[in-house]
Each structure stands twice: as structure tokens, then as C-alpha cells.
Protein backbone atom coordinates (compact mmCIF):
# COMPACT_ATOMS: atom_id res chain seq x y z
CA UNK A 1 63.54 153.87 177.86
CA UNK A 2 65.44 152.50 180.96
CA UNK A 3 65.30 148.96 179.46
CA UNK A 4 66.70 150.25 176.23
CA UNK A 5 69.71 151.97 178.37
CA UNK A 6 70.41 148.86 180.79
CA UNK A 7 70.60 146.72 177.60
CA UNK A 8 72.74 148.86 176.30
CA UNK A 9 75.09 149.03 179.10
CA UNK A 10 74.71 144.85 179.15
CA UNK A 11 75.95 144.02 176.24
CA UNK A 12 78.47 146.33 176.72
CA UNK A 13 79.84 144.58 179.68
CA UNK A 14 79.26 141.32 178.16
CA UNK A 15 81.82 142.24 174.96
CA UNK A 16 84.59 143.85 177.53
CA UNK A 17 84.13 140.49 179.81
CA UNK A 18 84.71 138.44 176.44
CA UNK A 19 87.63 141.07 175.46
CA UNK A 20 89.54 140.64 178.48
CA UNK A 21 89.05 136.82 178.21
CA UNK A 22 90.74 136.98 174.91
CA UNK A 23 93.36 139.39 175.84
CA UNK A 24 94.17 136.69 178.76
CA UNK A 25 93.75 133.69 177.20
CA UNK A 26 96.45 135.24 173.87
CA UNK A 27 98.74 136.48 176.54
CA UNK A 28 98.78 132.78 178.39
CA UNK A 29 98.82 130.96 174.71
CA UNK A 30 102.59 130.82 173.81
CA UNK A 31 105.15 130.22 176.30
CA UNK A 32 107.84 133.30 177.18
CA UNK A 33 110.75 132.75 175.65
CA UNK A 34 114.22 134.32 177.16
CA UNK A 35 115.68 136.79 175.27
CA UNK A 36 119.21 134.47 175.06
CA UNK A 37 118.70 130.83 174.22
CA UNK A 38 122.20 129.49 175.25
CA UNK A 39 122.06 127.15 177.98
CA UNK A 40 123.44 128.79 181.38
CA UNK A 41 125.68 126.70 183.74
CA UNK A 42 125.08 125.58 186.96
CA UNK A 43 123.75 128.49 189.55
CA UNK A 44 125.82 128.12 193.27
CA UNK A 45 123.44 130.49 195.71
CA UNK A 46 124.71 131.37 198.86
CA UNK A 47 122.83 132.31 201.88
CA UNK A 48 123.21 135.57 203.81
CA UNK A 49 124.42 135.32 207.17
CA UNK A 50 123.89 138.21 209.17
């Protein structure tokens, strides 16, 4: 009966390993892209003096 159970709960684990993997690997697939494709011009930072 206990084998039956921890089988059970293996193969579980096994298919929610292999879901995440999926989940991860279709999230990392295709490249974000930004929400407004125009080109932006040239960004000037300036530091903080303080």
C-alpha cells in the first residue's frame, strides 16, 4: 500500500517538475518586445551629487 502511495506522489512530482520546465522554457522562448517600437534618441544620465 505505501509503495502504491509513494508512486503516486512520484509521478506526481515528476509531471509538475516537467510543467514548470515548460512553463520556463515558453516564457524564455520569444524575446519581450516593448510596447512602442519607435527608436528613442540618445539617453544623457546625470549623476547625483549630494
Amino acid at each position: 500500500m505505501l509503495r502504491h502511495i509513494s508512486e503516486r506522489y512520484a509521478r506526481g512530482l515528476g509531471a509538475a517538475i516537467i510543467a514548470v520546465a515548460a512553463l520556463l522554457l515558453a516564457a524564455n522562448a520569444v524575446p519581450a518586445r516593448a510596447a512602442d517600437s519607435t527608436p528613442t534618441g540618445q539617453v544623457q544620465q546625470v549623476g547625483h551629487r549630494g
